[in-house]
Each structure stands twice: as structure tokens, then as C-alpha cells.
N, C-alpha and C. Protein backbone atom coordinates (compact mmCIF):
# COMPACT_ATOMS: atom_id res chain seq x y z
N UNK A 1 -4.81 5.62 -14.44
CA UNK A 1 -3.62 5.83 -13.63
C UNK A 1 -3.63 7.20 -12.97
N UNK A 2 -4.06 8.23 -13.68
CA UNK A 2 -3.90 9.67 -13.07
C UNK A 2 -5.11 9.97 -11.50
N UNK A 3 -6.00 9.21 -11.98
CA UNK A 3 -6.60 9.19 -10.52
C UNK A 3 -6.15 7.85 -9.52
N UNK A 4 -5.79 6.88 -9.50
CA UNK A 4 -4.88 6.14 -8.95
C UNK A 4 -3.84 7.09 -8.24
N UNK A 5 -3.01 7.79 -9.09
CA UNK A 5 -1.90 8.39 -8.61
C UNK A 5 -2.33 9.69 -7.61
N UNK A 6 -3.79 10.25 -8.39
CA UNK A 6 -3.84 11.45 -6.92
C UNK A 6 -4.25 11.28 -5.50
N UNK A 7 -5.26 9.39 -5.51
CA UNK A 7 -5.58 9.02 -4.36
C UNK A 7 -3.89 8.28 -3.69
N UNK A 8 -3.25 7.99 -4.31
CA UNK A 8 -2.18 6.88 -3.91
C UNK A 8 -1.47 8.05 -3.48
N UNK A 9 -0.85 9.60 -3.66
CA UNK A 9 -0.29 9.94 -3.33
C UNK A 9 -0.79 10.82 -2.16
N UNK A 10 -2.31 10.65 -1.95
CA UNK A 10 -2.54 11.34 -0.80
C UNK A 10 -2.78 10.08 0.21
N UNK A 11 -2.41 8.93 -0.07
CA UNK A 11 -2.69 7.66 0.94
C UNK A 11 -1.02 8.09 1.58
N UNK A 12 -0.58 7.90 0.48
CA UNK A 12 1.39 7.93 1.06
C UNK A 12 1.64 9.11 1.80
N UNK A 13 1.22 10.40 1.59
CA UNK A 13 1.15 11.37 2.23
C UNK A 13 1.13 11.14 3.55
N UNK A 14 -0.24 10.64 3.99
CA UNK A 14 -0.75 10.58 5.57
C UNK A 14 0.21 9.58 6.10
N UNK A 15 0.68 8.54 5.84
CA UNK A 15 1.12 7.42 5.68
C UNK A 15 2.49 8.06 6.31
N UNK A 16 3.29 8.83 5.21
CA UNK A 16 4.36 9.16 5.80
C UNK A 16 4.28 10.58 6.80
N UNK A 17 3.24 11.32 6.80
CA UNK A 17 2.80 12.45 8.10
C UNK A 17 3.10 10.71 9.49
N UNK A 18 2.35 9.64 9.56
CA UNK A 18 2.00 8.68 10.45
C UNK A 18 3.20 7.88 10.93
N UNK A 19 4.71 7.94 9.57
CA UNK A 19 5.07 6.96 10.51
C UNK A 19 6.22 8.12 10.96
N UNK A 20 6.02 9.38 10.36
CA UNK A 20 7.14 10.50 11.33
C UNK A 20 6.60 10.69 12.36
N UNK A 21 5.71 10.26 12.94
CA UNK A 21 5.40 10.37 14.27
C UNK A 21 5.49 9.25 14.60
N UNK A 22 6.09 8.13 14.84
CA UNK A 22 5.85 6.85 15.10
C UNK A 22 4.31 6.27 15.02
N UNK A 23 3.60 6.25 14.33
CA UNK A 23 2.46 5.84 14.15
C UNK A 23 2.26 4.73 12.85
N UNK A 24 2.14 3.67 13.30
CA UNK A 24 1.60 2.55 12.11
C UNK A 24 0.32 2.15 11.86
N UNK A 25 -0.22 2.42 10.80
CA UNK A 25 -1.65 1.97 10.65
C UNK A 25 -2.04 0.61 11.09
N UNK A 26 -1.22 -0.40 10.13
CA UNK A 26 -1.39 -1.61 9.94
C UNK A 26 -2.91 -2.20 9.86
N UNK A 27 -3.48 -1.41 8.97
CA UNK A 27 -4.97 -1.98 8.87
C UNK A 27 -5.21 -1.23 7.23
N UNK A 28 -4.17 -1.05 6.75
CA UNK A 28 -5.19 -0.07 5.02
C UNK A 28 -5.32 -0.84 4.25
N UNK A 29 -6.83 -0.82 3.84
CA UNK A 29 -7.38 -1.56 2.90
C UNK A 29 -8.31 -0.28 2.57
N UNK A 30 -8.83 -0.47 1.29
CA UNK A 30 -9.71 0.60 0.32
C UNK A 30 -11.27 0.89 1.45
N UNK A 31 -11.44 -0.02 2.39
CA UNK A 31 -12.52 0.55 3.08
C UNK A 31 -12.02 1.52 4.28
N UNK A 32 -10.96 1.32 4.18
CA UNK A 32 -10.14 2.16 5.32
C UNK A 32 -9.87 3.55 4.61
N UNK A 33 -10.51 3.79 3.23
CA UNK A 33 -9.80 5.30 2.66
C UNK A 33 -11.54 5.47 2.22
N UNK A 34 -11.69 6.80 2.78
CA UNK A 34 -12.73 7.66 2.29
C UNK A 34 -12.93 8.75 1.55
N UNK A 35 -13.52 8.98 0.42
CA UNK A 35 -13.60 9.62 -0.42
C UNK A 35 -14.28 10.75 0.06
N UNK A 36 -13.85 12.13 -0.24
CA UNK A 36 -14.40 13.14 0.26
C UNK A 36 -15.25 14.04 -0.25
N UNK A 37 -16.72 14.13 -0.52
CA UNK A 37 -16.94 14.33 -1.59
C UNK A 37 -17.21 15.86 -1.85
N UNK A 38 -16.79 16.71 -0.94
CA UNK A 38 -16.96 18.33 -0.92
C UNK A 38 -16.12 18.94 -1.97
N UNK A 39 -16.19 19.89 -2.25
CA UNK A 39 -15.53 19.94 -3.46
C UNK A 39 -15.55 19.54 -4.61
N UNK A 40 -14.67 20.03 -5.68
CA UNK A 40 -14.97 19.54 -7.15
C UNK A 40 -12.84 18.80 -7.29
N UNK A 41 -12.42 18.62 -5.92
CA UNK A 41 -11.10 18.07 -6.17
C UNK A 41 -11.59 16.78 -5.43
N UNK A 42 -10.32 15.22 -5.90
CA UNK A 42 -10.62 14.06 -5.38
C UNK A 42 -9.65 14.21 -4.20
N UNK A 43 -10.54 14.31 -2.77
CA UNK A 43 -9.47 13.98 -1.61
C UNK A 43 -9.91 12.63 -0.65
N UNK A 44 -9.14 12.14 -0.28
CA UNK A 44 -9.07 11.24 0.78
C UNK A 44 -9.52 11.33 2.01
N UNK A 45 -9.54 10.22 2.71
CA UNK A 45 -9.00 10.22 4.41
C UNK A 45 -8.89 8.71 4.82
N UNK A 46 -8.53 8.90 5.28
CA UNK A 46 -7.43 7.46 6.33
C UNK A 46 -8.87 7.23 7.18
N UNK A 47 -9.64 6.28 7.48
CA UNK A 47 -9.96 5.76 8.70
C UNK A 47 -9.69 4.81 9.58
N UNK A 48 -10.50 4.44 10.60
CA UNK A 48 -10.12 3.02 11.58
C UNK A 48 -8.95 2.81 11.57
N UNK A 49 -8.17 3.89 12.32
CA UNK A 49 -7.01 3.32 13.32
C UNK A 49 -6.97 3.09 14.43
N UNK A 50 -7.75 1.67 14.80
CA UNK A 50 -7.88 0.74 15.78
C UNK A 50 -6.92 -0.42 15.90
N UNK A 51 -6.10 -0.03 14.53
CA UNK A 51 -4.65 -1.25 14.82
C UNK A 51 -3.83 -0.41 14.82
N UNK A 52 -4.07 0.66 14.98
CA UNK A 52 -2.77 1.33 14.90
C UNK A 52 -1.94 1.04 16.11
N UNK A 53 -0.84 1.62 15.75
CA UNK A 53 0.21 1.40 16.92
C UNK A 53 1.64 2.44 16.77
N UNK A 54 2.00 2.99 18.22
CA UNK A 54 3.07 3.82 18.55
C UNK A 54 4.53 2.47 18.15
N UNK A 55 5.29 2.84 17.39
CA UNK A 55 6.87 2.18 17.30
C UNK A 55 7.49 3.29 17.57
N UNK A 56 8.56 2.39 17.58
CA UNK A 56 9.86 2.50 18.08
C UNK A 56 11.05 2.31 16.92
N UNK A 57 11.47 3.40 16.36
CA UNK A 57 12.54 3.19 14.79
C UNK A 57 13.32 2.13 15.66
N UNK A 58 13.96 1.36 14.48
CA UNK A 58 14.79 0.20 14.92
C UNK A 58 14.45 -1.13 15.97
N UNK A 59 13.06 -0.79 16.08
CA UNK A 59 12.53 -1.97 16.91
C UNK A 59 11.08 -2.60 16.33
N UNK A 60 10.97 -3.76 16.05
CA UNK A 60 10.10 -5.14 15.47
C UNK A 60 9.12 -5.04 16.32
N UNK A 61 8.02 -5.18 15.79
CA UNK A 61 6.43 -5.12 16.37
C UNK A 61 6.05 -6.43 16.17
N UNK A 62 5.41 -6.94 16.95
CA UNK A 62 5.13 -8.81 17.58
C UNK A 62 4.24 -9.13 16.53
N UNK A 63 2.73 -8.55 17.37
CA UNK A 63 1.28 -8.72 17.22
C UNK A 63 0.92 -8.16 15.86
N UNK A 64 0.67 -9.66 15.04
CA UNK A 64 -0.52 -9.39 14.04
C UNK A 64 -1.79 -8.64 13.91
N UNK A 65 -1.64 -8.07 13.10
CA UNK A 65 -2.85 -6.87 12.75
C UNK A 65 -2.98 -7.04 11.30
N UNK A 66 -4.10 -7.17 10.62
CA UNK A 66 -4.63 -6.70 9.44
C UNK A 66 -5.87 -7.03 9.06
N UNK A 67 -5.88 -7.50 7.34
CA UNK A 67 -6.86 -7.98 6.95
C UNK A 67 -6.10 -8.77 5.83
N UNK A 68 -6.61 -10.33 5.46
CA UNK A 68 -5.63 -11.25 4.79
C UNK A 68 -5.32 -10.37 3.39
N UNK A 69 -5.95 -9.78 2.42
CA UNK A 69 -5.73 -8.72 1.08
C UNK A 69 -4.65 -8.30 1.52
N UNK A 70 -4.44 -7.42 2.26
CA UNK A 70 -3.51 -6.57 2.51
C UNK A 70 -2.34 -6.43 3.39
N UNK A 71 -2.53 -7.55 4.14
CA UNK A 71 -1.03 -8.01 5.05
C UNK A 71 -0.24 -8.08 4.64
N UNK A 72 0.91 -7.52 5.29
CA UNK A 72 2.53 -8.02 5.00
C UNK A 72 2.87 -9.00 5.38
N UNK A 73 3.65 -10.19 4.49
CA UNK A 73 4.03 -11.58 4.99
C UNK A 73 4.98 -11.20 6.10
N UNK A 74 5.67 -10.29 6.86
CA UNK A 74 6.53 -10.50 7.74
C UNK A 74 5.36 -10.18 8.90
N UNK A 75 4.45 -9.10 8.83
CA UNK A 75 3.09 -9.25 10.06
C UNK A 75 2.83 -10.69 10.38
N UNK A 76 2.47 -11.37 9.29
CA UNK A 76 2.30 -12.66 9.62
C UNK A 76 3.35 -13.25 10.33
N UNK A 77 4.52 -13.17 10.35
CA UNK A 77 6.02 -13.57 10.98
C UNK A 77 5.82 -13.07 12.47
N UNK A 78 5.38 -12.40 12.62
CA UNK A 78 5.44 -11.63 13.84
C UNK A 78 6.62 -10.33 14.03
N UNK A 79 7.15 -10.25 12.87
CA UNK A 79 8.68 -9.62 12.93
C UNK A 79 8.86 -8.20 12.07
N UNK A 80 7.85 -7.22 12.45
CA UNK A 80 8.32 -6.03 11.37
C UNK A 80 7.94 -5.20 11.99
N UNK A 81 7.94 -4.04 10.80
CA UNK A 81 7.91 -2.10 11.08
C UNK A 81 6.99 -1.89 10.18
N UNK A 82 7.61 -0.23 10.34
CA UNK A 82 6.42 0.46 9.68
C UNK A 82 6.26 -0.09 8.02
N UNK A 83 7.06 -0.37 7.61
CA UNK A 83 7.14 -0.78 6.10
C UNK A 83 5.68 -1.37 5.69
N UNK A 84 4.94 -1.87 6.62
CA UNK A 84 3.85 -3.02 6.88
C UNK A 84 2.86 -2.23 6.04
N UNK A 85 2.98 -0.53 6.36
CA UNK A 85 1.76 0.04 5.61
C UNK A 85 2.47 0.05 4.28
N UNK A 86 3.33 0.79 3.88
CA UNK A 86 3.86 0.43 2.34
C UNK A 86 3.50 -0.78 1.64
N UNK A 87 3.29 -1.87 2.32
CA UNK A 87 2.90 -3.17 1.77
C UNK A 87 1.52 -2.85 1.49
N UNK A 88 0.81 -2.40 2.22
CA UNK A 88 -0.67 -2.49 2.01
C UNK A 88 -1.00 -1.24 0.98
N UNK A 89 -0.42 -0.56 0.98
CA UNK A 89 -0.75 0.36 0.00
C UNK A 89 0.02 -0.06 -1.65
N UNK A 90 0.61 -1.13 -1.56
CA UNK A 90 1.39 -1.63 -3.39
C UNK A 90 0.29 -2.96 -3.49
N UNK A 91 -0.45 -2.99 -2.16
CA UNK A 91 -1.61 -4.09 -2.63
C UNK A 91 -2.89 -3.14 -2.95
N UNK A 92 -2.98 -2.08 -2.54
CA UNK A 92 -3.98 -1.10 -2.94
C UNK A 92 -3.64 -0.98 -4.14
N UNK A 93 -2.79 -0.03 -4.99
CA UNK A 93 -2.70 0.30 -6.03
C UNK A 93 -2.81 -0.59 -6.83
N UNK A 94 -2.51 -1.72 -7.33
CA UNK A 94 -2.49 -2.84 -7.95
C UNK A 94 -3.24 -3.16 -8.17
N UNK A 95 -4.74 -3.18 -7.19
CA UNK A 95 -6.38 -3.38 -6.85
C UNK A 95 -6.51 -2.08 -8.17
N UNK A 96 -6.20 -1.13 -7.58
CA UNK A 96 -6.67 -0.15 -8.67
C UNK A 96 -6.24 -0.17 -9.88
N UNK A 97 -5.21 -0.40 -10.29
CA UNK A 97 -4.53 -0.89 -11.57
C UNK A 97 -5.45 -1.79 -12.55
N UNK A 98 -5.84 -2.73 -11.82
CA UNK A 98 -6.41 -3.76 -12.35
C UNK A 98 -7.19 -4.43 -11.66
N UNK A 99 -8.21 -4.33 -10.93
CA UNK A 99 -9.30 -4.82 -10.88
C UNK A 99 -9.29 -6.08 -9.55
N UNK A 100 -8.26 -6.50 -9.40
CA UNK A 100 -8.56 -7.57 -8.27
C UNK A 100 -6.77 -8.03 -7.95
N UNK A 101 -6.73 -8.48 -6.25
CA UNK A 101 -5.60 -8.30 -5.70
C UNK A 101 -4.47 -9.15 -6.31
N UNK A 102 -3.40 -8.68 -5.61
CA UNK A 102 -1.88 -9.36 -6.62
C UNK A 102 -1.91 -11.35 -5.39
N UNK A 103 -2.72 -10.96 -4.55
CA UNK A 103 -2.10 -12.49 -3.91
C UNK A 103 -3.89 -12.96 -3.53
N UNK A 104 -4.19 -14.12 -3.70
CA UNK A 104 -5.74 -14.47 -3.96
C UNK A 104 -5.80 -15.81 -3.30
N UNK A 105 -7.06 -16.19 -3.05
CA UNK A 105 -7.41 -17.68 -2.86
C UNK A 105 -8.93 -17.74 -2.72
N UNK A 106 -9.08 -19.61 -2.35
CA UNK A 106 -10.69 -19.30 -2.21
C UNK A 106 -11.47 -18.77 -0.78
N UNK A 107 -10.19 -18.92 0.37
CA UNK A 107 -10.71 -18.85 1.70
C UNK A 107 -9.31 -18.17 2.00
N UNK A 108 -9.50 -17.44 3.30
CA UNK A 108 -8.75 -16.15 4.14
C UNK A 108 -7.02 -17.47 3.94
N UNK A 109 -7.23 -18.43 4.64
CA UNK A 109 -6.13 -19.40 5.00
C UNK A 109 -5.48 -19.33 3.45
N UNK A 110 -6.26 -19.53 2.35
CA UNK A 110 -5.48 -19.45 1.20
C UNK A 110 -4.73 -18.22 0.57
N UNK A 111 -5.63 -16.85 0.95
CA UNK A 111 -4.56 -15.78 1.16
C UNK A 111 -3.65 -15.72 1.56
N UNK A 112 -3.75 -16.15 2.79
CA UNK A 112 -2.95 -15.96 3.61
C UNK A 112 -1.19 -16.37 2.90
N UNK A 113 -1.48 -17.88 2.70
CA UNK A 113 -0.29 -18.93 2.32
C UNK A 113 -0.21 -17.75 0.81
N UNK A 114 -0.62 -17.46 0.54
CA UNK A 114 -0.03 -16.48 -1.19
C UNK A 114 1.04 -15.55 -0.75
N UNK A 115 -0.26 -14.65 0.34
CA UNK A 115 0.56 -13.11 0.66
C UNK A 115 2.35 -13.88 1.73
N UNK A 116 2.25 -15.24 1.93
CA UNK A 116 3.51 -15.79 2.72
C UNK A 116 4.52 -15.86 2.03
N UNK A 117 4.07 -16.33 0.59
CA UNK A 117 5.21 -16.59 -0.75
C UNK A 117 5.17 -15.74 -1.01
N UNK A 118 4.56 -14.40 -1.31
CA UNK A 118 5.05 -13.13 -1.80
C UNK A 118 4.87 -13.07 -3.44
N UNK A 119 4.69 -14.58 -3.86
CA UNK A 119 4.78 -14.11 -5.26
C UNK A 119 3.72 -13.80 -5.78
N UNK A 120 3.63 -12.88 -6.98
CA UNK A 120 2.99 -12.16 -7.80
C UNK A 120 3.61 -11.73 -9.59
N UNK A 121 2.42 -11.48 -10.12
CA UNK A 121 2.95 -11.22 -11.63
C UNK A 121 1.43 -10.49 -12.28
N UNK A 122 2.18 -9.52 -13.07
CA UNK A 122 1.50 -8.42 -13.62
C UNK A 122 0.79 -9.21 -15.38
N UNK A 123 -0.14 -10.20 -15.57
CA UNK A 123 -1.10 -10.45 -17.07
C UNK A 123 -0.85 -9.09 -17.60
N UNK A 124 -0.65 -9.81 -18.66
CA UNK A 124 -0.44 -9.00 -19.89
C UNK A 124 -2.04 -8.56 -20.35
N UNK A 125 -2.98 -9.34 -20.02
CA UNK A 125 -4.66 -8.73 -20.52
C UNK A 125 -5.03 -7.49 -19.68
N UNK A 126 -4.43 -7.90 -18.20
CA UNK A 126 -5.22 -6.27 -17.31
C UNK A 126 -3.78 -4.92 -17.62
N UNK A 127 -2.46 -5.61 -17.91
CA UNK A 127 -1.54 -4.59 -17.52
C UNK A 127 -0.86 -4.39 -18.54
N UNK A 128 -0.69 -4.37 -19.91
CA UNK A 128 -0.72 -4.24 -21.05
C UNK A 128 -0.60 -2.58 -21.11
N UNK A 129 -1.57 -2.57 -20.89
CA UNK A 129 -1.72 -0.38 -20.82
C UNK A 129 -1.33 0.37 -19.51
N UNK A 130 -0.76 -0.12 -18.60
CA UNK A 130 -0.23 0.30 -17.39
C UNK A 130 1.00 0.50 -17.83
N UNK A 131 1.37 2.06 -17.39
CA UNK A 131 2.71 2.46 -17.32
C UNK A 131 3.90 1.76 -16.55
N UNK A 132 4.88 1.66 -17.15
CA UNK A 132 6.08 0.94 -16.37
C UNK A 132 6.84 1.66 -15.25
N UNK A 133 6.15 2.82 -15.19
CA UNK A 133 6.93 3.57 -13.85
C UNK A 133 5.69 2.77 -12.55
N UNK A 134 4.50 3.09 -13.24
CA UNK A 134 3.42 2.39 -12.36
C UNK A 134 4.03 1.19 -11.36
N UNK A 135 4.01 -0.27 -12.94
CA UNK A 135 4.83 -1.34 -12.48
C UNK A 135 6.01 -1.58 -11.32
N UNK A 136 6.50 -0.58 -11.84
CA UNK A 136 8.21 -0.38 -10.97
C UNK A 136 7.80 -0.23 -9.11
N UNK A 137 6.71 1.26 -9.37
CA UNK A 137 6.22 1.49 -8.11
C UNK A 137 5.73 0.39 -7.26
N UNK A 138 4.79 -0.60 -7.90
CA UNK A 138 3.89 -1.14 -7.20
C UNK A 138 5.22 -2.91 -6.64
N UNK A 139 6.28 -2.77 -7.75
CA UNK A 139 7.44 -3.54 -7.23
C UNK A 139 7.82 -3.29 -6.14
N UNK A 140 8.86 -1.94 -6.00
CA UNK A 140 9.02 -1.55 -4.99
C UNK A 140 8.42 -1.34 -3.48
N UNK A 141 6.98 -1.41 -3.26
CA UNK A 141 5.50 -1.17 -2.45
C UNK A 141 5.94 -2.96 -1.87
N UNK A 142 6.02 -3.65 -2.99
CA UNK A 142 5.52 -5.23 -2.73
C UNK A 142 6.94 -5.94 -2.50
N UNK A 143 7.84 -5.72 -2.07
CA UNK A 143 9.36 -5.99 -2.11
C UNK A 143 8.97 -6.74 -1.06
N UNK A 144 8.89 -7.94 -0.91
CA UNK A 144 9.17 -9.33 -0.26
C UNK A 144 10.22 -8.78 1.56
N UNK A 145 11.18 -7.98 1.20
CA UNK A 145 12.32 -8.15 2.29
C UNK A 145 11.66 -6.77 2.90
N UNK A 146 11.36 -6.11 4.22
CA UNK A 146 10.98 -4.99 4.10
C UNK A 146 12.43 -4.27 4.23
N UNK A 147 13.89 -5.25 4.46
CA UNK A 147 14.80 -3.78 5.02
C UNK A 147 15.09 -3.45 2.86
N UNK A 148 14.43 -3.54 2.42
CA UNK A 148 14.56 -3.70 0.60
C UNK A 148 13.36 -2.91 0.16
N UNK A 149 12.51 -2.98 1.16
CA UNK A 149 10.70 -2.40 0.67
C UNK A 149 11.40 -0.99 0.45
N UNK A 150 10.71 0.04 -0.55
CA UNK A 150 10.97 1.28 -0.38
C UNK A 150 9.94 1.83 0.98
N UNK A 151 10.36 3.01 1.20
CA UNK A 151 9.52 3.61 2.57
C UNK A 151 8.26 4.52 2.05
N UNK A 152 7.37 4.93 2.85
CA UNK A 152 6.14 5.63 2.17
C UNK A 152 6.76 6.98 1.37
N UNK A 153 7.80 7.66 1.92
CA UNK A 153 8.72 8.91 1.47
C UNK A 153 9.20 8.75 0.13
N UNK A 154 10.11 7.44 0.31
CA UNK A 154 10.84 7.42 -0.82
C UNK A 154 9.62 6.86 -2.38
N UNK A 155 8.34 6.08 -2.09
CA UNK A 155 7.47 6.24 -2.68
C UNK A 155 6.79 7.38 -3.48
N UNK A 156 7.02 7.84 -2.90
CA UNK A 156 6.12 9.57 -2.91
C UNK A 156 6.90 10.04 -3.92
N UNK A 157 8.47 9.81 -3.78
CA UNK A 157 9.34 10.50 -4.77
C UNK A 157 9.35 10.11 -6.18
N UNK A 158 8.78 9.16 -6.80
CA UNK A 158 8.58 7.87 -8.07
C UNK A 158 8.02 9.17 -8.67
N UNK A 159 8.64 8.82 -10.15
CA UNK A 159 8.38 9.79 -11.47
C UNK A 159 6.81 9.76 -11.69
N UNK A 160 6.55 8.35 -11.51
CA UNK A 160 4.87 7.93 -11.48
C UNK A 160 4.06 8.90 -11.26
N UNK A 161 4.19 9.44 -10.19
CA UNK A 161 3.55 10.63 -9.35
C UNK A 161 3.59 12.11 -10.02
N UNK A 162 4.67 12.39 -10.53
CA UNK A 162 5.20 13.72 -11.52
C UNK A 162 4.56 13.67 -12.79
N UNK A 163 3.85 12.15 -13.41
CA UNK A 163 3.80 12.20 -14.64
C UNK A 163 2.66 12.05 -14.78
N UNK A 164 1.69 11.73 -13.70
CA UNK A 164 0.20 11.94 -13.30
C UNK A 164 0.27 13.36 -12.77
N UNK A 165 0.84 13.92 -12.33
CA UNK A 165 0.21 15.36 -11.47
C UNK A 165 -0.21 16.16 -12.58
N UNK A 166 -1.48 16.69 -11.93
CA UNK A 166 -2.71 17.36 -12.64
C UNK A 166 -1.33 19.13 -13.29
N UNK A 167 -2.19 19.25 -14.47
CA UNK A 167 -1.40 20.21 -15.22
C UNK A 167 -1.62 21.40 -14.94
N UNK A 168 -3.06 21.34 -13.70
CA UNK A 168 -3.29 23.09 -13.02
C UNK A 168 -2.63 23.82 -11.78
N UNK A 169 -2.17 22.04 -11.28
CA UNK A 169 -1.48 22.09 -9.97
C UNK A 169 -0.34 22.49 -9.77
């Protein structure tokens, strides 16, 4: 969890630097984050923002963009905001949590219809030893309604993050 939490909080970081500028990724998936390897600290970076896109607060973005793992069921709707990256990043962490995504199938079309129902549930064999602030977080990330999703900000603020931060920092 403690390295989970220092990459997840430098994903949310950029994330929320991106959508205070009106900027939406709508493309993060784990090949989209690069590991930096200079240094003896773990840092990030955001790549391929080729879906990105300029919004407009209070105004719904049409055009589908993603990759089936990590889409927001309302992208698929045609009907959302920035929230879209918050979604993709409570499907990231979750990946990291435990090993393989919260919505699955055998082909893209069967993703697809999962990530549409939204539903998901945390096995007791992979998540057993996962912290419940973790859990809570990756709830909140995956909230079905986005005007209900928490925002990349209010993410950032989760005890999760306080109770992983490194003890030199």
C-alpha cells in the first residue's frame, strides 16, 4: 500500500494540476504512467495525452475516449466531465491493490458491459490485508454517479495518503 499510495498520490496530483486548467486526460491506464528512474525517490509521469481534451466546468463532453480497463461507464454514455479521470485512477489503484481489474471479461465488448453495470466487490483472498481507508478510497474513485464520484482534490485529501506518507518527508 505505501508505494501504491506514493505513485497514486502523484497520479492525483497531475490529475488535479490538469483538470484546474481545464484539461482531461481521459486515457490513464498504468502504461500511460512512467516510472522515473533517476534518483533513489519513486516518481511518476503522466504520458499520451492524445485524448486529452480542453472542458468547460459545468458542461458534458460527447466523444468517447479510452481504453475498455479503465473507462468510465458515463464516457461510454456519451455524457460526462472531468470525474472520467478519477474513474480511471480507482481502476488503477485496485490493479495495484490486488493484482487484476475490478470490472473483467473475456473480450473488450465484455468489459465493456461490466465497466456499464459498475458493479464490483473487494475477495476476501486478495483484500483481506488491504487497509479500509484504502477500500473506502478506491469506493469513492469508483462511485457509479460522477455528480457522487469524489474529485481528484478531494481524493488527495483521504487519511490513506497521511498514513502511507514516508516518515522522512
Amino acid at each position: 500500500e505505501h508505494e501504491a499510495a506514493k505513485i497514486m498520490k502523484q497520479v492525483l496530483s497531475a490529475i488535479c494540476y490538469s483538470h484546474q486548467n481545464n484539461i482531461v486526460h481521459r486515457d490513464l491506464k498504468p502504461e500511460n504512467i512512467l516510472l522515473d528512474d533517476k534518483g533513489s525517490d519513486l516518481t511518476i509521469k503522466i504520458i499520451d495525452w492524445g485524448c486529452a481534451k480542453s472542458f468547460k466546468k459545468n458542461e458534458k463532453m460527447t466523444n468517447a475516449d479510452g481504453t475498455p480497463y479503465y473507462i468510465a461507464p458515463e464516457v461510454l454514455e456519451g455524457n460526462y466531465d472531468e470525474k472520467c479521470d478519477v474513474w480511471s485512477c480507482g481502476v488503477i489503484l485496485y490493479i495495484m491493490l490486488c493484482g487484476y481489474p475490478p470490472f473483467n471479461g473475456e473480450t473488450d465488448d465484455d468489459i465493456l458491459v461490466a465497466v456499464k453495470k459498475g458493479k464490483f466487490d473487494f475477495p476476501k483472498e486478495e483484500w483481506s490485508s488491504v487497509s479500509k481507508e484504502a477500500i473506502e478510497l478506491i469506493k469513492g474513485m469508483l462511485t457509479y454517479e460522477p455528480n457522487k464520484r469524489l474529485s481528484a482534490l478531494e481524493c488527495m485529501s483521504k487519511n490513506w495518503f497521511e498514513k502511507n506518507k514516508d516518515k522522512n518527508t
